[in-house]
Protein backbone atom coordinates (compact mmCIF):
# COMPACT_ATOMS: atom_id res chain seq x y z
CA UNK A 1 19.63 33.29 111.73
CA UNK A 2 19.46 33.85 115.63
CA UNK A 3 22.14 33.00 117.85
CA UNK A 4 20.61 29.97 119.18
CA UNK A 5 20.11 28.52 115.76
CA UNK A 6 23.65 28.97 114.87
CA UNK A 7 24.97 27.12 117.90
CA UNK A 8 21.88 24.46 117.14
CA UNK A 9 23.23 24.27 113.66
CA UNK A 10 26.66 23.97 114.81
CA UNK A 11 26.13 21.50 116.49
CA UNK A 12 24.09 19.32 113.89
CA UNK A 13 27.31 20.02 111.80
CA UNK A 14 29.57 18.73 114.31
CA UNK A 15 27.46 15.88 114.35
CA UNK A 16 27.74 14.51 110.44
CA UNK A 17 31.62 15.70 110.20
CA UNK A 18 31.78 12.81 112.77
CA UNK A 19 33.38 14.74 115.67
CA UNK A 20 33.56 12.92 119.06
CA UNK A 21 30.96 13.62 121.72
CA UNK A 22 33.18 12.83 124.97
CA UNK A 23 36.14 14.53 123.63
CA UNK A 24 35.72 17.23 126.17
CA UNK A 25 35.03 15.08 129.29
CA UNK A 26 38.38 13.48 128.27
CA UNK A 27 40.16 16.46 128.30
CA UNK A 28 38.87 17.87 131.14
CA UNK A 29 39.95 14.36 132.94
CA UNK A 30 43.83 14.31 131.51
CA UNK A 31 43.88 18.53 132.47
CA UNK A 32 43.30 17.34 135.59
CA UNK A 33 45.64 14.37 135.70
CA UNK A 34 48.11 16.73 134.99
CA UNK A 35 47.26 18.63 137.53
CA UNK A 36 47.53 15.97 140.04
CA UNK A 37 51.18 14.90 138.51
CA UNK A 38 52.36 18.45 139.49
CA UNK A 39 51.15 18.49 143.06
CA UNK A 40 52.08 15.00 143.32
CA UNK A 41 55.97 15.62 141.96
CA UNK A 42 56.19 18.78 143.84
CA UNK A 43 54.99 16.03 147.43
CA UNK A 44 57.65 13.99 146.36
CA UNK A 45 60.46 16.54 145.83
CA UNK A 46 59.78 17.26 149.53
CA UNK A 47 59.81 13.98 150.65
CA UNK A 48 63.06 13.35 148.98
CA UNK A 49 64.34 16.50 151.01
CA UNK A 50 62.98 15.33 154.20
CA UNK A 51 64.74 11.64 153.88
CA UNK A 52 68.00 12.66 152.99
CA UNK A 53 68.29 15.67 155.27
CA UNK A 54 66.84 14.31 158.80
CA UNK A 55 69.46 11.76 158.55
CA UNK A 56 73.09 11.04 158.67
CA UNK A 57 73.31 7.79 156.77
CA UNK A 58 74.78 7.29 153.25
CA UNK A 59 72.12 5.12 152.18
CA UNK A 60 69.12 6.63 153.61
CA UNK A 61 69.98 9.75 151.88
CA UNK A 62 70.79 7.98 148.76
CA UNK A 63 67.49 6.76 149.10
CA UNK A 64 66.08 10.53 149.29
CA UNK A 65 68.37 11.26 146.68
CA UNK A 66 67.11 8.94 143.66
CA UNK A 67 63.51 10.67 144.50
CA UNK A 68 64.72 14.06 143.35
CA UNK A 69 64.35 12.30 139.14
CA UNK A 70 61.16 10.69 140.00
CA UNK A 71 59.95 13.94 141.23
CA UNK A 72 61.03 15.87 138.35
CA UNK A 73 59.91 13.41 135.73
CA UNK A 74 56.15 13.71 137.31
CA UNK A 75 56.34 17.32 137.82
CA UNK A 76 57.24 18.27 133.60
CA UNK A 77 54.57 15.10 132.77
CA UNK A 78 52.17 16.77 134.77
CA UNK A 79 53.06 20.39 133.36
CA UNK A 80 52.78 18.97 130.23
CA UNK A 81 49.82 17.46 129.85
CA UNK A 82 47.83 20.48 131.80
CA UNK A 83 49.59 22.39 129.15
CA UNK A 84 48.70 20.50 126.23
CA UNK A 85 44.61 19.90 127.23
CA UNK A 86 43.83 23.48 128.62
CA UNK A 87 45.37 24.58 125.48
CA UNK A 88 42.83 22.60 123.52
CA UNK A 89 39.98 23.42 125.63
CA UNK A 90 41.30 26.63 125.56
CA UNK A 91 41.19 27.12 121.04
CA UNK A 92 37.74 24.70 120.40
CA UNK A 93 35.92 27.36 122.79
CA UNK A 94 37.81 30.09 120.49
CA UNK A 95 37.21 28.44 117.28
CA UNK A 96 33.87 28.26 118.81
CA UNK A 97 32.94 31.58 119.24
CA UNK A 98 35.05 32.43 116.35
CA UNK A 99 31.98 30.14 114.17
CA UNK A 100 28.98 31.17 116.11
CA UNK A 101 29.72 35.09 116.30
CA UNK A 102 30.61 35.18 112.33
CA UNK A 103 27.88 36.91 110.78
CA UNK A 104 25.69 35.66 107.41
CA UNK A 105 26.17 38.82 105.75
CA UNK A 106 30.35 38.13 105.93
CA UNK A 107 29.76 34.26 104.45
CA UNK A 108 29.30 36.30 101.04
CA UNK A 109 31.99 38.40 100.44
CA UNK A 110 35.57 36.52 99.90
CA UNK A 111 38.04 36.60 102.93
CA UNK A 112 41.13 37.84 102.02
């Protein structure tokens, strides 16, 4: 069995078993939500800095202040879920290759 035909067969496999189709659009999409939750806490860290330090009053910089959480909260969300979905992509291309590159010959003997 050619290369081709493996992936074909793979595929047809996949298929039956009942796996979702658009699972890897999705991830793509939430890697790069998470992506856009980093930049996006790292812009608000900065604007917390910038409120509280161009100006002398208590509440304005309290204001800059109660950022600083927001900004962390989207920053390890963001981290996390980048994490988490390139991981994935990462291990179904492995598993992947793992499948397709596994010889006939080897489907005979017992794996120890």
């Amino acid at each position: 069995m050619t290369y081709p035909d493996r992936t074909r067969q793979l595929d047809v496999d996949l298929r039956n078993a009942g796996a979702p189709s658009d699972r890897r659009r999705r991830d793509r999409l939430l890697t790069a939500i998470g992506l856009a939750l980093m930049a996006i806490g790292i812009l608000v860290a900065f604007a917390g800095y910038a409120i509280s330090a161009t100006t002398s009053d208590p509440l304005r910089q309290s204001d800059g202040h109660s950022l600083g959480p927001i900004a962390i909260t989207l920053a390890i969300l963001g981290l996390a879920l980048f994490l988490r979905f390139s991981a994935t992509q990462f291990l179904r291309f492995w598993l992947a290759r793992l499948v397709a590159e596994r010889s006939p010959e080897s489907t005979d003997s017992p794996n120890p």
